[in-house]
PDB file of N, CA and C in Angstrom:
ATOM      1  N   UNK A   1     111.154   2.139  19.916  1.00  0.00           N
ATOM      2  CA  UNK A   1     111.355   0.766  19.485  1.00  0.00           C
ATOM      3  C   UNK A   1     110.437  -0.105  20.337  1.00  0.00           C
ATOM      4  N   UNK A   2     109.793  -1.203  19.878  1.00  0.00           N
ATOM      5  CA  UNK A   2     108.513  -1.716  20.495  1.00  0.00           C
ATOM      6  C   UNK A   2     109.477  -2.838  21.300  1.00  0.00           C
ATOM      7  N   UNK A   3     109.169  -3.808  22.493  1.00  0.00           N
ATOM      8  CA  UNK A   3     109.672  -5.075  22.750  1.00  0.00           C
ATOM      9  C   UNK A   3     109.980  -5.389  21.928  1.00  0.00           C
ATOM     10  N   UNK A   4     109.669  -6.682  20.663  1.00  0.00           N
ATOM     11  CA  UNK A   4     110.026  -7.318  20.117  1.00  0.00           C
ATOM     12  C   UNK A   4     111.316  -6.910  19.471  1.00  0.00           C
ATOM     13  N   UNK A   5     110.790  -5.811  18.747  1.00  0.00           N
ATOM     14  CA  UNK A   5     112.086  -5.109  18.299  1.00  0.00           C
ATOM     15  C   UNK A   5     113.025  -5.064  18.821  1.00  0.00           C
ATOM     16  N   UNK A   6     112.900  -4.326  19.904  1.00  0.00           N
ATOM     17  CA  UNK A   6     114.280  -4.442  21.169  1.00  0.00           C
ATOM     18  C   UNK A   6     114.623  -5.712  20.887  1.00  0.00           C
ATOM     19  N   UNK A   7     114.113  -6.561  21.852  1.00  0.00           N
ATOM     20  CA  UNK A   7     114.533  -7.990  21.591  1.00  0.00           C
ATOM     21  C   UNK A   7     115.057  -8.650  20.520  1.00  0.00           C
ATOM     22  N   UNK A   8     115.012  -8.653  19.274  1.00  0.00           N
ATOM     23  CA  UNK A   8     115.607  -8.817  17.857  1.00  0.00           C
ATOM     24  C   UNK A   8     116.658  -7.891  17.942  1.00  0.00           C
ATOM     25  N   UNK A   9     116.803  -6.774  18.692  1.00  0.00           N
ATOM     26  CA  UNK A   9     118.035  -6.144  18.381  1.00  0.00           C
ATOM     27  C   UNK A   9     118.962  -6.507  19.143  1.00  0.00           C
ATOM     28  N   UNK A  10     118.994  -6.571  20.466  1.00  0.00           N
ATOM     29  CA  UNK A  10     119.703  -7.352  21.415  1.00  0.00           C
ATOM     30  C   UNK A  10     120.263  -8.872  20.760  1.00  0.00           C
ATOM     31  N   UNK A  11     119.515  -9.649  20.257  1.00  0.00           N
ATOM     32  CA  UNK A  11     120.049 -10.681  19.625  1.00  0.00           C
ATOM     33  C   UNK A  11     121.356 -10.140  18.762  1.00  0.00           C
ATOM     34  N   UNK A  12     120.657  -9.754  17.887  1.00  0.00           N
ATOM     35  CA  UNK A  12     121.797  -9.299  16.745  1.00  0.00           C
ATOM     36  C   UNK A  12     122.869  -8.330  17.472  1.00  0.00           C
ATOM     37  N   UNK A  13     122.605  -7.947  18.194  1.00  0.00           N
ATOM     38  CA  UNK A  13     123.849  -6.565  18.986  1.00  0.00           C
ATOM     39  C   UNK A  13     124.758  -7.655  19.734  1.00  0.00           C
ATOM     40  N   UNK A  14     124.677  -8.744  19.942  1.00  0.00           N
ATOM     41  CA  UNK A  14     125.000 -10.127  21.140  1.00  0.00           C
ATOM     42  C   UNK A  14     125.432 -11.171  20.138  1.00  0.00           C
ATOM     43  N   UNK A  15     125.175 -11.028  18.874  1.00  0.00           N
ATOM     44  CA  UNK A  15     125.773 -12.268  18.073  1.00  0.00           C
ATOM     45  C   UNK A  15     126.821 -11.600  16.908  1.00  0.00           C
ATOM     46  N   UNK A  16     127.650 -12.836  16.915  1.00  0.00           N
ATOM     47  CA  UNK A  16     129.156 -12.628  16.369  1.00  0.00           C
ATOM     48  C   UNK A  16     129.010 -12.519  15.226  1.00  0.00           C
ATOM     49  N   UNK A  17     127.700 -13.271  14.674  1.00  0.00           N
ATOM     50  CA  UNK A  17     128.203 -12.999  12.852  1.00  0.00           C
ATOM     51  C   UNK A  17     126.661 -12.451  12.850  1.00  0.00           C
ATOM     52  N   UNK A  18     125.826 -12.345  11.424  1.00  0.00           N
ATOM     53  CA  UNK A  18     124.910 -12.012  10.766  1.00  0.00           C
ATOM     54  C   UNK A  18     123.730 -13.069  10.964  1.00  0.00           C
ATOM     55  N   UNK A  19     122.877 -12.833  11.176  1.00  0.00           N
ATOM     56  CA  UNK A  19     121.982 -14.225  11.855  1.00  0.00           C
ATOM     57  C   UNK A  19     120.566 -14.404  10.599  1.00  0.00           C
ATOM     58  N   UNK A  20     120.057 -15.204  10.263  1.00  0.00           N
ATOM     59  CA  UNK A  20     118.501 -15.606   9.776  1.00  0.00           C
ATOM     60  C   UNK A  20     117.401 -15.641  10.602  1.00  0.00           C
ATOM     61  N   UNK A  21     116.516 -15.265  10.099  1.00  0.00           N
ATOM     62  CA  UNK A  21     115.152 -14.800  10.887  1.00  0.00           C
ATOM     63  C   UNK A  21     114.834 -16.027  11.851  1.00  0.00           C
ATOM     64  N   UNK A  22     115.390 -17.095  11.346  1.00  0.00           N
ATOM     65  CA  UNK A  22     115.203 -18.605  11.751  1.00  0.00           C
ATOM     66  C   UNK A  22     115.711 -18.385  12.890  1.00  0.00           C
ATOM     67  N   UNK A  23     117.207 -18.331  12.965  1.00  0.00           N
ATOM     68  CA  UNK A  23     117.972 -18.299  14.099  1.00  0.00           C
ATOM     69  C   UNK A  23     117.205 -16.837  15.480  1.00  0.00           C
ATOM     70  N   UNK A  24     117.195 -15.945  14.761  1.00  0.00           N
ATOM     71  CA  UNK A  24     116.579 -14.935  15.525  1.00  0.00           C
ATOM     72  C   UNK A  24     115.119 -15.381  16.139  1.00  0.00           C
ATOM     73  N   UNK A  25     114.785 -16.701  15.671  1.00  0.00           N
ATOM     74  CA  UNK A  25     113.167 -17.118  15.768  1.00  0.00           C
ATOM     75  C   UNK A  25     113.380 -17.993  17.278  1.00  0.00           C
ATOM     76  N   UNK A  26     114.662 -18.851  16.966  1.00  0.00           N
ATOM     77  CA  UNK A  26     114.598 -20.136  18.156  1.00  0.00           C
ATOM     78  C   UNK A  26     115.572 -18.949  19.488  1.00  0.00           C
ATOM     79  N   UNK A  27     116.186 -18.183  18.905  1.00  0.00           N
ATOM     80  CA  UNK A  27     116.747 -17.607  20.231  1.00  0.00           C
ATOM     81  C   UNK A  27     115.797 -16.985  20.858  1.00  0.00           C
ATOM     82  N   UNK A  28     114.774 -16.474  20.224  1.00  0.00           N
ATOM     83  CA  UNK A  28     113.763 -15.979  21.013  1.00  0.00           C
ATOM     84  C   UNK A  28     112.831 -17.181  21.835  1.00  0.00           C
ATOM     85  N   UNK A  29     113.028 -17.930  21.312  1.00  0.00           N
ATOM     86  CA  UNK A  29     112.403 -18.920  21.844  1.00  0.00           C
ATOM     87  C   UNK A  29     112.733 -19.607  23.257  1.00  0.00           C
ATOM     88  N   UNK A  30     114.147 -19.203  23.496  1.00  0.00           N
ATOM     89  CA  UNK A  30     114.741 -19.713  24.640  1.00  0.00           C
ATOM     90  C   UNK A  30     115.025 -18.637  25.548  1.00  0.00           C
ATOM     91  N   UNK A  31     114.511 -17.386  25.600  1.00  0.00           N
ATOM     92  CA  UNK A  31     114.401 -16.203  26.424  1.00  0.00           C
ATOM     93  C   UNK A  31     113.444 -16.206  27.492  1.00  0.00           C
ATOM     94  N   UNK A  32     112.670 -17.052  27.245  1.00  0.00           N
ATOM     95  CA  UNK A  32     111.553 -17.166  28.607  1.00  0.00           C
ATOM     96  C   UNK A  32     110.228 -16.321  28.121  1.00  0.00           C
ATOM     97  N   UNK A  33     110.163 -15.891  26.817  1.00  0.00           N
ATOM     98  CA  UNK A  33     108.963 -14.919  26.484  1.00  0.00           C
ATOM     99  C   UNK A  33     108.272 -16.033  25.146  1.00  0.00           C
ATOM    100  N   UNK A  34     106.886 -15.605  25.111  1.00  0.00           N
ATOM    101  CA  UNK A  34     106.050 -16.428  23.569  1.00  0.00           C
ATOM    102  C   UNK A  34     107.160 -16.360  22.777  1.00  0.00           C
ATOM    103  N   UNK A  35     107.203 -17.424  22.431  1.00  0.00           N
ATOM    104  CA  UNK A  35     108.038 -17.371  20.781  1.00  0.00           C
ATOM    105  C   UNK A  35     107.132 -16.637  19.708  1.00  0.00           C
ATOM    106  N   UNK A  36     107.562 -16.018  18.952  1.00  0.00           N
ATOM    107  CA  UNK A  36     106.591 -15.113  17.743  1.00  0.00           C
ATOM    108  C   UNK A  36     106.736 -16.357  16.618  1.00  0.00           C
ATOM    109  N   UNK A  37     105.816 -16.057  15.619  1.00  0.00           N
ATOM    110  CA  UNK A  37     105.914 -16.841  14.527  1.00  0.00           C
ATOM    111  C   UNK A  37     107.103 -16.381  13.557  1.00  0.00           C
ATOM    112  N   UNK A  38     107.344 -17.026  12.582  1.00  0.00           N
ATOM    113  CA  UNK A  38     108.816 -16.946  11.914  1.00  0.00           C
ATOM    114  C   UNK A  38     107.830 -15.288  10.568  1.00  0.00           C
ATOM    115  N   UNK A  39     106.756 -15.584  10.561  1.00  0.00           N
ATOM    116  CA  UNK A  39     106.354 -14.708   9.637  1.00  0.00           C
ATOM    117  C   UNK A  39     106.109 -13.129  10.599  1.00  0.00           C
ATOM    118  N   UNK A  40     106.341 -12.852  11.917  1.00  0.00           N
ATOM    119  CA  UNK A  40     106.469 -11.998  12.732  1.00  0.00           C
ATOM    120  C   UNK A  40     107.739 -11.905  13.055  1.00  0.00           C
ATOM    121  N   UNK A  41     108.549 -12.327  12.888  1.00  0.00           N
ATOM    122  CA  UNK A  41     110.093 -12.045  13.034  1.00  0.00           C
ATOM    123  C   UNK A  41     110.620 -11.474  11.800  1.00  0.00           C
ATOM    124  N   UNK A  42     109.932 -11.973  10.494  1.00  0.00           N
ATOM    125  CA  UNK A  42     110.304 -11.017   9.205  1.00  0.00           C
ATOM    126  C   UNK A  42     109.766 -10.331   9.404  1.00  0.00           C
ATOM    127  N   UNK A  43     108.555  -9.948   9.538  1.00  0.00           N
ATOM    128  CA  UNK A  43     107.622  -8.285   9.759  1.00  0.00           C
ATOM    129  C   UNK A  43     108.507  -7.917  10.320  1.00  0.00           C
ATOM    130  N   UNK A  44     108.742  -7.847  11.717  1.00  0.00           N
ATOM    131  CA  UNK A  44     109.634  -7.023  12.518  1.00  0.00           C
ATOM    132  C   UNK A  44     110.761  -6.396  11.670  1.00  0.00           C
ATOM    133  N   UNK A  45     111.602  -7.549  11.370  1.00  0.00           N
ATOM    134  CA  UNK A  45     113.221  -7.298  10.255  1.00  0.00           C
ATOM    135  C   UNK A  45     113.010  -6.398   9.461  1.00  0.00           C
ATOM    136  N   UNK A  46     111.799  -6.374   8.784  1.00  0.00           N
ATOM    137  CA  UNK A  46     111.867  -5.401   7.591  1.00  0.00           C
ATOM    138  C   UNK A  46     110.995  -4.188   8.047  1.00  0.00           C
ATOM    139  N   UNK A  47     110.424  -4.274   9.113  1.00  0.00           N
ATOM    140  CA  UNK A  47     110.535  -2.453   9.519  1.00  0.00           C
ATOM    141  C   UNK A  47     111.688  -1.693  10.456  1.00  0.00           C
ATOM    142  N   UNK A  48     112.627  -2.798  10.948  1.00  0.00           N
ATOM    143  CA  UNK A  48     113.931  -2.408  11.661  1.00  0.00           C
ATOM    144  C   UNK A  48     114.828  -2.252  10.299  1.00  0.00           C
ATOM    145  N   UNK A  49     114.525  -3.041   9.363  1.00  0.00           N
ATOM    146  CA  UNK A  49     115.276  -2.597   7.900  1.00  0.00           C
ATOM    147  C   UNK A  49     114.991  -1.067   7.451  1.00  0.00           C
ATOM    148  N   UNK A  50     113.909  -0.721   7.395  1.00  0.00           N
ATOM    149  CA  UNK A  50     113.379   0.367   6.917  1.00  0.00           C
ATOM    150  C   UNK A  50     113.612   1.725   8.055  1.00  0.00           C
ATOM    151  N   UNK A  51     113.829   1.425   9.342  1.00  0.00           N
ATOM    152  CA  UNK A  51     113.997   2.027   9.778  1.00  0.00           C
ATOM    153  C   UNK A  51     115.465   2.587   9.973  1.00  0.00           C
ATOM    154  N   UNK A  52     116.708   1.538   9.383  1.00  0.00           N
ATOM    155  CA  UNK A  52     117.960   1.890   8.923  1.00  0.00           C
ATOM    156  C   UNK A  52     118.663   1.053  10.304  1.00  0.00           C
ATOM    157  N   UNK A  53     118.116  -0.221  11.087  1.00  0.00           N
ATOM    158  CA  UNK A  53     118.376  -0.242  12.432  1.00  0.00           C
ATOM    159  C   UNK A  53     119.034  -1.503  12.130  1.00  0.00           C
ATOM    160  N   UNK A  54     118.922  -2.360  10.864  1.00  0.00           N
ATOM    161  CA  UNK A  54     119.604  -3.253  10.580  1.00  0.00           C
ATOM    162  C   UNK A  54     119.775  -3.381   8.710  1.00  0.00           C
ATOM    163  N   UNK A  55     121.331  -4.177   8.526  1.00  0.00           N
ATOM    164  CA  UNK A  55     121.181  -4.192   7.397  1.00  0.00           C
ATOM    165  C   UNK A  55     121.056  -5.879   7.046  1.00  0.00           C
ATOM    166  N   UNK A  56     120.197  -5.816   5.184  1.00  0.00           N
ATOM    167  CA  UNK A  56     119.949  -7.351   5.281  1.00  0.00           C
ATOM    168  C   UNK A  56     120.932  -8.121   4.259  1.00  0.00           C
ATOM    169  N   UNK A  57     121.783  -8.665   3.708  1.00  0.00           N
ATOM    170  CA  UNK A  57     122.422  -9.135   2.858  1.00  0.00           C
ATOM    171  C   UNK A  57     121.461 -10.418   2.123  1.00  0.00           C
ATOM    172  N   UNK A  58     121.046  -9.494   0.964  1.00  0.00           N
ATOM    173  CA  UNK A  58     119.859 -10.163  -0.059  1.00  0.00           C
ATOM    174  C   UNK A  58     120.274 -11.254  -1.193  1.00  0.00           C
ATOM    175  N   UNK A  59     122.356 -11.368  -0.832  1.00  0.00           N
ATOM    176  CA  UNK A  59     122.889 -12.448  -1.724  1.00  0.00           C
ATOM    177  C   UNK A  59     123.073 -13.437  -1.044  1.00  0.00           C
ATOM    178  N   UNK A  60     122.586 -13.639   0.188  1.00  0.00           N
ATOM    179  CA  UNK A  60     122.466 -15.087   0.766  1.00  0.00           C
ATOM    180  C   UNK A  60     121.081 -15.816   1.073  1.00  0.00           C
ATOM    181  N   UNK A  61     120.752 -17.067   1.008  1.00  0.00           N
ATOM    182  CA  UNK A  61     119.357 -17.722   1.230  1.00  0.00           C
ATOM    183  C   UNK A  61     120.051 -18.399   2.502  1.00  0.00           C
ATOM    184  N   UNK A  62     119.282 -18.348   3.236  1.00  0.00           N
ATOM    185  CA  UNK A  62     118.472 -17.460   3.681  1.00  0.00           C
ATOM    186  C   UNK A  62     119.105 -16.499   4.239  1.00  0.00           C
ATOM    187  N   UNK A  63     117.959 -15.080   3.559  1.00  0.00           N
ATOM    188  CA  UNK A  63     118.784 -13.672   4.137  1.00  0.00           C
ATOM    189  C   UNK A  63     119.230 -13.389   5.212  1.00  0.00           C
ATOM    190  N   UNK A  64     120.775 -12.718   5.525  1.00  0.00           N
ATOM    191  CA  UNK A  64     121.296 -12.723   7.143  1.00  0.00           C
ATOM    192  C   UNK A  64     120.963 -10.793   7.501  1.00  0.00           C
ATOM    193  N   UNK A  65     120.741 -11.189   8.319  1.00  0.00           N
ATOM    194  CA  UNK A  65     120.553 -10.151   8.759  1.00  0.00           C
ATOM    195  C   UNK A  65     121.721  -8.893  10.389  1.00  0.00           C
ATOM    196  N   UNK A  66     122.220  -7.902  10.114  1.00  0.00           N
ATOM    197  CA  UNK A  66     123.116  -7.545  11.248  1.00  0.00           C
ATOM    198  C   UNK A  66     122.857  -6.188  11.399  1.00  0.00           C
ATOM    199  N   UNK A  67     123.136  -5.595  12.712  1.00  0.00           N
ATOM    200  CA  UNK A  67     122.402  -4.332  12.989  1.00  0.00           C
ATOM    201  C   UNK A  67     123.459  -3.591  12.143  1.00  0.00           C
ATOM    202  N   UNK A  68     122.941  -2.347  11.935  1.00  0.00           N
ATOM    203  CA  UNK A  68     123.115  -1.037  11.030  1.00  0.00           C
ATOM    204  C   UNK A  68     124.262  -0.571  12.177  1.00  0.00           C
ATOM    205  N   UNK A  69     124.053  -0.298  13.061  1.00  0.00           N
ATOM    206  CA  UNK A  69     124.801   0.675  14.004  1.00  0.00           C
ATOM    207  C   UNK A  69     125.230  -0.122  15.250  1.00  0.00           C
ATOM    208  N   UNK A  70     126.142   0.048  16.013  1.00  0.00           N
ATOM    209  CA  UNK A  70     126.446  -0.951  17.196  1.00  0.00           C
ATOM    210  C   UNK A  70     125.532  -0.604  18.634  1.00  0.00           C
ATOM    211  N   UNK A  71     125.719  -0.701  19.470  1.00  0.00           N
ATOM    212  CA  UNK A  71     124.390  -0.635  20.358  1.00  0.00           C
ATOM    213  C   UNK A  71     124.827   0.254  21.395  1.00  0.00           C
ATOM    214  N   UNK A  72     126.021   0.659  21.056  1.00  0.00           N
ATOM    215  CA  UNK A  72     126.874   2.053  21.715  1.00  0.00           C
ATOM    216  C   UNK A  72     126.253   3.364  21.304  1.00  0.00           C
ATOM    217  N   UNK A  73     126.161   3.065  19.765  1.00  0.00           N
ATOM    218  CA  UNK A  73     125.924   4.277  18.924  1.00  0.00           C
ATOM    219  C   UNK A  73     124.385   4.065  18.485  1.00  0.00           C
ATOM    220  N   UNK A  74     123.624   3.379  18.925  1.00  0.00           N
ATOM    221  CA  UNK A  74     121.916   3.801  19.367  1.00  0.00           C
ATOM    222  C   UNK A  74     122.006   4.368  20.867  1.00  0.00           C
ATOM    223  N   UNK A  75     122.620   3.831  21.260  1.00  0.00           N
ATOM    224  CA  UNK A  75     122.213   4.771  22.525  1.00  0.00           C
ATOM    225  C   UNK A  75     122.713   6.029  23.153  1.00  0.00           C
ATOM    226  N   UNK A  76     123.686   6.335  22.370  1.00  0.00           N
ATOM    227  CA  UNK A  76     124.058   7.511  22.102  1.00  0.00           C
ATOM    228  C   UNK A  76     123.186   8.917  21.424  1.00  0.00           C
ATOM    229  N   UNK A  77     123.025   7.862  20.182  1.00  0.00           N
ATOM    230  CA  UNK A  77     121.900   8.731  19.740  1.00  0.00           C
ATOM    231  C   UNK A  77     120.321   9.232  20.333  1.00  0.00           C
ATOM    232  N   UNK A  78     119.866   7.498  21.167  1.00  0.00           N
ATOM    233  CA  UNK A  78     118.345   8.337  22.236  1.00  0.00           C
ATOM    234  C   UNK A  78     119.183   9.309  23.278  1.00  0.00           C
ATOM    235  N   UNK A  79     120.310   9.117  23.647  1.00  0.00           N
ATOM    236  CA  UNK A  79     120.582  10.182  24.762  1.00  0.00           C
ATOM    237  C   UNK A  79     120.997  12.023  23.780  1.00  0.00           C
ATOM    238  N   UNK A  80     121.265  11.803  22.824  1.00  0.00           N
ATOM    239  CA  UNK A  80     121.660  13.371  21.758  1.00  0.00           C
ATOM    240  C   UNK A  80     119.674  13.637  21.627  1.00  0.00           C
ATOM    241  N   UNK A  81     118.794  12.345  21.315  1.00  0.00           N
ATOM    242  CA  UNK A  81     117.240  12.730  21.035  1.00  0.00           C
ATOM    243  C   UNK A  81     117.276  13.481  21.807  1.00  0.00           C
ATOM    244  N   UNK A  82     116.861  13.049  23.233  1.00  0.00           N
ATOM    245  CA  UNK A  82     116.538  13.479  24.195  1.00  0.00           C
ATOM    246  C   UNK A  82     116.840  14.965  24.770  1.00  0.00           C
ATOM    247  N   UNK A  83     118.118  14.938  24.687  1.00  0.00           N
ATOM    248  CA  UNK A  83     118.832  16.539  24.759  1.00  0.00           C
ATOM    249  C   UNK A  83     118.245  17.441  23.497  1.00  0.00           C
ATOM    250  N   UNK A  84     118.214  16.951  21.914  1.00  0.00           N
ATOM    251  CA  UNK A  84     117.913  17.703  20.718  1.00  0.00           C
ATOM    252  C   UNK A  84     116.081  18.447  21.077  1.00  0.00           C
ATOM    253  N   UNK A  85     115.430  17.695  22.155  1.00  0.00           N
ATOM    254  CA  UNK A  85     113.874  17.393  22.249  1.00  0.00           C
ATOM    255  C   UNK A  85     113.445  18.539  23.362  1.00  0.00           C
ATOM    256  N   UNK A  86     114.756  18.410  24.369  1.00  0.00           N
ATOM    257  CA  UNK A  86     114.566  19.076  25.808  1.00  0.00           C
ATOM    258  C   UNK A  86     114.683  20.353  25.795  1.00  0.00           C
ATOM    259  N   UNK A  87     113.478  21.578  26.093  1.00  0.00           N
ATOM    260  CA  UNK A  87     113.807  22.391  26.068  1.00  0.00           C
ATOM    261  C   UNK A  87     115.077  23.159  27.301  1.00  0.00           C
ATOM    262  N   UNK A  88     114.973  22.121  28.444  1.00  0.00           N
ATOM    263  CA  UNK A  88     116.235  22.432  29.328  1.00  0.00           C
ATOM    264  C   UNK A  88     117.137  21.663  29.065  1.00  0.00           C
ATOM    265  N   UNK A  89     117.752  22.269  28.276  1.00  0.00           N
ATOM    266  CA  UNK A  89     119.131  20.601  28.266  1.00  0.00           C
ATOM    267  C   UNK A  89     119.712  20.973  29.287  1.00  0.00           C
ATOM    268  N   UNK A  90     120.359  22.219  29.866  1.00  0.00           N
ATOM    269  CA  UNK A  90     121.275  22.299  31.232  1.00  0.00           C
ATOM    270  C   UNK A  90     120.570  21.506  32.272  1.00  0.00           C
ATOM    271  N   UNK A  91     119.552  21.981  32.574  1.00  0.00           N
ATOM    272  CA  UNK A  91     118.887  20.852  33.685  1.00  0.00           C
ATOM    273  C   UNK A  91     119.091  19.355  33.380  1.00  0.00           C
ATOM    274  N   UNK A  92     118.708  18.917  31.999  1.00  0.00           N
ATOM    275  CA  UNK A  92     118.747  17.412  32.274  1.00  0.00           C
ATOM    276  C   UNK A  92     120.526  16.699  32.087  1.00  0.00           C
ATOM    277  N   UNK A  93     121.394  17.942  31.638  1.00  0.00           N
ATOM    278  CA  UNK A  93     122.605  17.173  31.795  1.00  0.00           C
ATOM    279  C   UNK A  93     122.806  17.593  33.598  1.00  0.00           C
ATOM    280  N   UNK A  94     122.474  18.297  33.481  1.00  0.00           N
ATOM    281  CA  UNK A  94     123.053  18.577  35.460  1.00  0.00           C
ATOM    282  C   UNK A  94     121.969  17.286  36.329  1.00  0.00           C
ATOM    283  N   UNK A  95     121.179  16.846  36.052  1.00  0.00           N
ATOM    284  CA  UNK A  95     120.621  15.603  36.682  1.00  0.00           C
ATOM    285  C   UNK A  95     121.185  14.509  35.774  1.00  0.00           C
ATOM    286  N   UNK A  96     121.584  14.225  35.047  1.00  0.00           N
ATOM    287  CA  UNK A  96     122.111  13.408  34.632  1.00  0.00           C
ATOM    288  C   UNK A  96     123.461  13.141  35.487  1.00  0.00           C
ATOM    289  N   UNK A  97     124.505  13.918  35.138  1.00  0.00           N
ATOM    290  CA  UNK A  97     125.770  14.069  35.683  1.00  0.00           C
ATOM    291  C   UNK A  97     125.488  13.947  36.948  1.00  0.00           C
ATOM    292  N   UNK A  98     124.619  14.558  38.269  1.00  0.00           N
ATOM    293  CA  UNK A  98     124.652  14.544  39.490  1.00  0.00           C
ATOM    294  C   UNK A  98     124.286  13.094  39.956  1.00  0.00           C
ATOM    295  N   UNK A  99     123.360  12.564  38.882  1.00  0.00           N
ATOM    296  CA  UNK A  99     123.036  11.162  39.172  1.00  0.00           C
ATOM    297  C   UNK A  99     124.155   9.994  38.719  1.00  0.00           C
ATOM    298  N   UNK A 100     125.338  10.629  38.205  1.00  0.00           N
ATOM    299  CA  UNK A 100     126.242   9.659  38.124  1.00  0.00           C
ATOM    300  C   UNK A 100     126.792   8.657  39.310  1.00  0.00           C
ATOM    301  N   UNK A 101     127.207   7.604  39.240  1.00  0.00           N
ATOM    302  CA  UNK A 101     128.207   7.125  40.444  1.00  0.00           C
ATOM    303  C   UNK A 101     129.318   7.413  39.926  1.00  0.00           C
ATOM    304  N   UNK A 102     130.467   6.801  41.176  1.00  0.00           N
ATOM    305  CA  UNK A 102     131.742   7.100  41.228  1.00  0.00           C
ATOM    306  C   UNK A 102     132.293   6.812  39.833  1.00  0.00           C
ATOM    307  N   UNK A 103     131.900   5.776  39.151  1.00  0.00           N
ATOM    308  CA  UNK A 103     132.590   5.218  38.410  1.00  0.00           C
ATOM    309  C   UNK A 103     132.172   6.109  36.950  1.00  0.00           C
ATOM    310  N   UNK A 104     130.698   6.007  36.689  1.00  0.00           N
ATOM    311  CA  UNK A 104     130.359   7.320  35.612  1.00  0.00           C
ATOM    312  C   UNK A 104     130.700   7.968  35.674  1.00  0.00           C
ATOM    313  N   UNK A 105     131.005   8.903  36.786  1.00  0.00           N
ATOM    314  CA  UNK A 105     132.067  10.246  37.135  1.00  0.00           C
ATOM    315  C   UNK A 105     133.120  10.225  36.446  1.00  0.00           C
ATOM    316  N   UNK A 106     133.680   9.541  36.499  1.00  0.00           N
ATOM    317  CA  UNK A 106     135.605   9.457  36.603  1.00  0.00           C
ATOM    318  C   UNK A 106     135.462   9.097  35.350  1.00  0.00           C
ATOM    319  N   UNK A 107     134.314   8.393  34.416  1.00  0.00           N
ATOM    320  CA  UNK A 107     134.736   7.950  32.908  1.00  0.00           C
ATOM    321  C   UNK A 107     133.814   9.574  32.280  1.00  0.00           C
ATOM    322  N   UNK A 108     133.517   9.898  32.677  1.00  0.00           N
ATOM    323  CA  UNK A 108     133.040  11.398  32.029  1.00  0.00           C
ATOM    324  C   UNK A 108     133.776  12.370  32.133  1.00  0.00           C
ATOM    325  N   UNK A 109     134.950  12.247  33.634  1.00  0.00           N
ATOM    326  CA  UNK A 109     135.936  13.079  33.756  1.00  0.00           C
ATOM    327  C   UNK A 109     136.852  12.784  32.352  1.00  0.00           C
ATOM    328  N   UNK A 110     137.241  11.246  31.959  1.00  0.00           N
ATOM    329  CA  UNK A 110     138.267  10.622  31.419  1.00  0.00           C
ATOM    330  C   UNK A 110     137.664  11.156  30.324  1.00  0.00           C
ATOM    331  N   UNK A 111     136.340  10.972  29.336  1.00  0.00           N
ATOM    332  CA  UNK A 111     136.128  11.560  28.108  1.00  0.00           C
ATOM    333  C   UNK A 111     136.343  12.556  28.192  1.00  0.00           C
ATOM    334  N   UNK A 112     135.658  13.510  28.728  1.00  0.00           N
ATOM    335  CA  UNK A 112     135.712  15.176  28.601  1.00  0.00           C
ATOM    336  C   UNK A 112     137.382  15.661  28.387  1.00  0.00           C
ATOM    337  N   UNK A 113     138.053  14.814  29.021  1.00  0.00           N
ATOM    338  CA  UNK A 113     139.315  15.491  29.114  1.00  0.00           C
ATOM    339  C   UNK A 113     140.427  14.249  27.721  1.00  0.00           C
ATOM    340  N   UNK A 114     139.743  14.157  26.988  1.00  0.00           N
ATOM    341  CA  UNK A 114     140.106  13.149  26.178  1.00  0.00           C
ATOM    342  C   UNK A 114     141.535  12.084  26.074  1.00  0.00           C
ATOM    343  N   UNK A 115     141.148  11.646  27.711  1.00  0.00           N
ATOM    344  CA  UNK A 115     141.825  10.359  28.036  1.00  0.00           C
ATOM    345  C   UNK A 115     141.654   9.569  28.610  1.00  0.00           C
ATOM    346  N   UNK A 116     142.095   7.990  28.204  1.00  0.00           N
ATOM    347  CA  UNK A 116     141.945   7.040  27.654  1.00  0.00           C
ATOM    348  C   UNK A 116     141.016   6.181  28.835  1.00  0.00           C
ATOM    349  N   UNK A 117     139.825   5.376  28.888  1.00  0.00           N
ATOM    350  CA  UNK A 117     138.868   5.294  30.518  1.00  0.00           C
ATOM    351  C   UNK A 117     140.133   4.092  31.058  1.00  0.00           C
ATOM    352  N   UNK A 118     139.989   4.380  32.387  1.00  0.00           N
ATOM    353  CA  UNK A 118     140.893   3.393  33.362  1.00  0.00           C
ATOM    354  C   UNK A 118     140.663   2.021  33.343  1.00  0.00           C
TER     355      UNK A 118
END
């Protein structure tokens, strides 16, 4: 996923309802980075559309736009890539896990053993 993208997704992963390219245009605008043009914020939308990363609701003017998946379950999925990619997965979960802190610990203890995190 390129910056911008990220950034358009974070918006939408951070906002309560379904947003317009408009709105996704001025929040970027107040992030401290170039504002993109409103015709680069649709480019973006409709290859994060195509890529299944957001969906667009085409019965409202102007179209709203809200991510496909919650931002739990993208990052779930680069961490399953990553393992699906690795020819050592034991190694990279055993550096993973060893690089946990206390607190990752004890919520990996709490999943694995399927109860409920503290």
């Amino acid at each position: 996923m390129g910056e911008l993208e990220r950034r358009i997704m974070d918006l939408l992963w951070d906002a309560a309802q379904p947003l317009a390219a408009a709105q996704l245009r001025d929040a970027l605008d107040t992030d401290g980075t170039e504002t993109p043009a409103i015709t680069t914020v649709l480019t973006v939308l409709s290859r994060l559309e195509r890529k299944n990363f957001v969906h667009r609701d085409r019965k409202q003017r102007p179209h709203l736009y809200e991510p496909a998946r919650s931002r739990a379950e993208h990052m779930a999925e680069l961490m399953h890539d990553v393992l699906r990619h690795s020819p050592e997965q034991e190694a990279v979960l055993a550096r993973f896990v060893r690089s946990a802190g206390p607190k990752e610990a004890e919520l990996l203890r709490n999943l694995l053993n399927d109860e409920p995190a503290p």
